[in-house]
C-alpha atoms as a PDB file:
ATOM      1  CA  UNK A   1       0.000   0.000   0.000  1.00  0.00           C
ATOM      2  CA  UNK A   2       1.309   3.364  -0.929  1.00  0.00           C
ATOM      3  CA  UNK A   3       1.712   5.699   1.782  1.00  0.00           C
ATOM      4  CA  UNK A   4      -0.580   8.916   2.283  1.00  0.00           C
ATOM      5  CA  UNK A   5       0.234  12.671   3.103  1.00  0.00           C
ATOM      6  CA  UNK A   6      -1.483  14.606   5.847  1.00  0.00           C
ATOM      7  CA  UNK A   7      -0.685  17.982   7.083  1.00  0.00           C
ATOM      8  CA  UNK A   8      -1.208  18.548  10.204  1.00  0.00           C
ATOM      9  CA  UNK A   9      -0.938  21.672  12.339  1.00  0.00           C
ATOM     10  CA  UNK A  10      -1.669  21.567  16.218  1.00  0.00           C
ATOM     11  CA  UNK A  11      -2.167  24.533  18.406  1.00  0.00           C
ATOM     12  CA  UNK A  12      -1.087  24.913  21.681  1.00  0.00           C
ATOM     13  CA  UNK A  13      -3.039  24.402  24.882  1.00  0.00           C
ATOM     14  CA  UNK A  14      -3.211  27.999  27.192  1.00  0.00           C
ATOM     15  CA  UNK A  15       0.135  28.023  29.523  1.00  0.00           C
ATOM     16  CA  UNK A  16       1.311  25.539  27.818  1.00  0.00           C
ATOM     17  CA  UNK A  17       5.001  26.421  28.167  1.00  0.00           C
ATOM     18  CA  UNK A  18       5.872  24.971  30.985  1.00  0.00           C
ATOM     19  CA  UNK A  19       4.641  21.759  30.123  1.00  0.00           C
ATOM     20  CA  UNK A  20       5.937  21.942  26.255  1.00  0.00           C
ATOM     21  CA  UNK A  21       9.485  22.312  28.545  1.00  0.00           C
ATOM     22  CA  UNK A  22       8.463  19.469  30.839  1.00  0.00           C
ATOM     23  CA  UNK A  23       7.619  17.486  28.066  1.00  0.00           C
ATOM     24  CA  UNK A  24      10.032  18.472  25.702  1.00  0.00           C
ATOM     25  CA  UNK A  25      13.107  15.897  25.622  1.00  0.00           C
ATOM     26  CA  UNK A  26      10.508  12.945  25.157  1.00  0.00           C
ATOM     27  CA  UNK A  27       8.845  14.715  22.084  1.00  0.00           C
ATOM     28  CA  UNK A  28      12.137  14.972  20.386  1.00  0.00           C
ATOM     29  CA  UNK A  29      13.233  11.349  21.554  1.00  0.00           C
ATOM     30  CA  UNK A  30       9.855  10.236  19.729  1.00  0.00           C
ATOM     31  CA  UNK A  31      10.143  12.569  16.744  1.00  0.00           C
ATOM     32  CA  UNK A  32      13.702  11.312  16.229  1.00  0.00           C
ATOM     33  CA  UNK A  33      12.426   7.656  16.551  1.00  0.00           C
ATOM     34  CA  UNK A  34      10.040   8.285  13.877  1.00  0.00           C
ATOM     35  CA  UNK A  35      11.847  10.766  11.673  1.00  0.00           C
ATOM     36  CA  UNK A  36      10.914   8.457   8.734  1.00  0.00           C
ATOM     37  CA  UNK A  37       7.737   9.258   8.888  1.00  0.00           C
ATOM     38  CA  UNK A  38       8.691  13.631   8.535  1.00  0.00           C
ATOM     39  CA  UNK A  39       8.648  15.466   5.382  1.00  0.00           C
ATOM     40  CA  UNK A  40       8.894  18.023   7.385  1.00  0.00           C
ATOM     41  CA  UNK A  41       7.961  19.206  10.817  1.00  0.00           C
ATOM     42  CA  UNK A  42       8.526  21.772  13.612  1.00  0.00           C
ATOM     43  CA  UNK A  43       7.365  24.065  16.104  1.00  0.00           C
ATOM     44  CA  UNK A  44       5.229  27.510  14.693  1.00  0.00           C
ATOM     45  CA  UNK A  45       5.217  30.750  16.355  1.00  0.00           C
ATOM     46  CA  UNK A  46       4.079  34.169  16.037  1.00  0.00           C
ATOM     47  CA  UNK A  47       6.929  35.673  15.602  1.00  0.00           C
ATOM     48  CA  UNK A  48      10.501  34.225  15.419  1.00  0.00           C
ATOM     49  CA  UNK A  49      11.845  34.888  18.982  1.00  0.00           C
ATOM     50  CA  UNK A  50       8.206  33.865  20.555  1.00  0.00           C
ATOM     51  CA  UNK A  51       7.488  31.069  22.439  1.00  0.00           C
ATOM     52  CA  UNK A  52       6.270  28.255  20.487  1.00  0.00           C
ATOM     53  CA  UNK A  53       2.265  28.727  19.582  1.00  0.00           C
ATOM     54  CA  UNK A  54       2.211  24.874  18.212  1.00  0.00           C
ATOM     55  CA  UNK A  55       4.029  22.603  15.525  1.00  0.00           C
ATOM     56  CA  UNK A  56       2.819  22.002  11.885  1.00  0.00           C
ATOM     57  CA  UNK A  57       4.351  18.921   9.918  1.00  0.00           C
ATOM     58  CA  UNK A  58       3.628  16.640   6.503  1.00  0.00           C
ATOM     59  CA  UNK A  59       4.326  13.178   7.629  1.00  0.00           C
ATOM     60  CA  UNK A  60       3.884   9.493   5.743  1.00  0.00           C
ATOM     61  CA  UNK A  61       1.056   7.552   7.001  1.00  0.00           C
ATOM     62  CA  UNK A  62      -0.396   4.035   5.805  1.00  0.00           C
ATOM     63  CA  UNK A  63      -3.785   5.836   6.376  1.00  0.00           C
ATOM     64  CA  UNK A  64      -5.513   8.248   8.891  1.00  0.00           C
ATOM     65  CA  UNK A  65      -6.179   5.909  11.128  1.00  0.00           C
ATOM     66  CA  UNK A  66      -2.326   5.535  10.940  1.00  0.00           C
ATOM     67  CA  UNK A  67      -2.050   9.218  11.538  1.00  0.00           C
ATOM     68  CA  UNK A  68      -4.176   9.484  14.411  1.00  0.00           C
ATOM     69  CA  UNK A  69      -2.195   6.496  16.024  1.00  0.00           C
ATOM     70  CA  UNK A  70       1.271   8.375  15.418  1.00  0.00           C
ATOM     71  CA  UNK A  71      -0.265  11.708  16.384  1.00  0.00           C
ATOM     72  CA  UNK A  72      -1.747  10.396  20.226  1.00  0.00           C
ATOM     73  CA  UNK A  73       1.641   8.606  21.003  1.00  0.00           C
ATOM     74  CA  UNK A  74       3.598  12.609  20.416  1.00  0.00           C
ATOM     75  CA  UNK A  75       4.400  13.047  24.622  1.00  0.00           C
ATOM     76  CA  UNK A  76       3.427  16.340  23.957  1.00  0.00           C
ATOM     77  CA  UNK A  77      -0.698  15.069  22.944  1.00  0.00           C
ATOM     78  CA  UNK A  78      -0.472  12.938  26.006  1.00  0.00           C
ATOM     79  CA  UNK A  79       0.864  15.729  28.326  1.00  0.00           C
ATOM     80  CA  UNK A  80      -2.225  18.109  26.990  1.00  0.00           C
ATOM     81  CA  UNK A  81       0.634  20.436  25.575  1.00  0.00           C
ATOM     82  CA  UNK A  82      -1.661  20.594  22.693  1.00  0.00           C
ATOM     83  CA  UNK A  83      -5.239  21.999  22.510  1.00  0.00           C
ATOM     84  CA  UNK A  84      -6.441  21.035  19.330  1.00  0.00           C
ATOM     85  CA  UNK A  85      -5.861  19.143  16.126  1.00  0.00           C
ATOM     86  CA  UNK A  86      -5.917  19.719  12.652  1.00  0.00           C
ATOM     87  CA  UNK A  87      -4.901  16.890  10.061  1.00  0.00           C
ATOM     88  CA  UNK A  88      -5.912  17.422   6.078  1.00  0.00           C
ATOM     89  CA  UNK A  89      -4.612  14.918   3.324  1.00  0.00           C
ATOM     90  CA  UNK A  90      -1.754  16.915   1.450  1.00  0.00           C
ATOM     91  CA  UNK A  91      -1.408  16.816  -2.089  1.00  0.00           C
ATOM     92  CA  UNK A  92       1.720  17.910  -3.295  1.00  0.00           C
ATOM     93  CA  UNK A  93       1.225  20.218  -6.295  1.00  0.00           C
ATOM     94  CA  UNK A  94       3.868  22.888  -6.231  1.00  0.00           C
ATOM     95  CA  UNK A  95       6.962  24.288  -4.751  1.00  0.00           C
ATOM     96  CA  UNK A  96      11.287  24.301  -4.343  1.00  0.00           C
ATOM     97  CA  UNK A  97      11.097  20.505  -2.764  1.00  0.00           C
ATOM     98  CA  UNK A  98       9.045  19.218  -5.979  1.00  0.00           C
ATOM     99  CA  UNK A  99      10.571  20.834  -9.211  1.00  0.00           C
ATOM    100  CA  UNK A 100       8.998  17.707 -11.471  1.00  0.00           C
ATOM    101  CA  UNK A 101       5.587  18.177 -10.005  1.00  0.00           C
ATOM    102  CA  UNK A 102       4.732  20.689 -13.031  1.00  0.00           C
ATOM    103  CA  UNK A 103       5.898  18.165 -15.538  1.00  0.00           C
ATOM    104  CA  UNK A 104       2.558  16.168 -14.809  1.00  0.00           C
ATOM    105  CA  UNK A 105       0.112  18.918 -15.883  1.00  0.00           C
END
């Protein structure tokens, strides 16, 4: 089975930052442990010295079923450092990391 993009972008509980610290060392741990599964990923802000607002990533997935299971077992979701959710299927259409994705229109 071919794997699936999803986007997903995940805001930041209220006073968050002390457990986003707290929690912090495991998150990386288990993002390193399943850096296969990261086009990309990382921590979104408002500006770039601010404290960290939430994370946005495109990761691999079997399915979103697959996604949600990868998503719940972050240290940060099961510390409550995040607030809320938001996964979309990504479609790659455009962009620097894709310069033959053109070539199919």
């Amino acid at each position: 089975m071919t794997k699936e993009l999803f986007l997903i972008v995940r805001t930041d509980a209220q006073n968050s930052a002390k457990n986003r610290t707290t929690n912090m060392e495991a998150h990386v741990k288990y993002s390193v442990a399943n850096k296969h599964r990261f086009c990309v990923g990382g921590a979104i802000r408002q500006t770039a010295d601010a404290m960290a607002a939430g994370s946005a990533m495109i990761i691999h997935a079997d399915n979103l079923e697959d996604e949600r299971t990868f998503a719940a077992q972050d240290p940060f979701d099961q510390a409550g450092v995040y607030a809320r959710t938001a996964v979309w299927h990504f479609n790659v259409g455009i962009g620097e990391w894709v310069p033959d994705a053109m070539k199919k229109l």
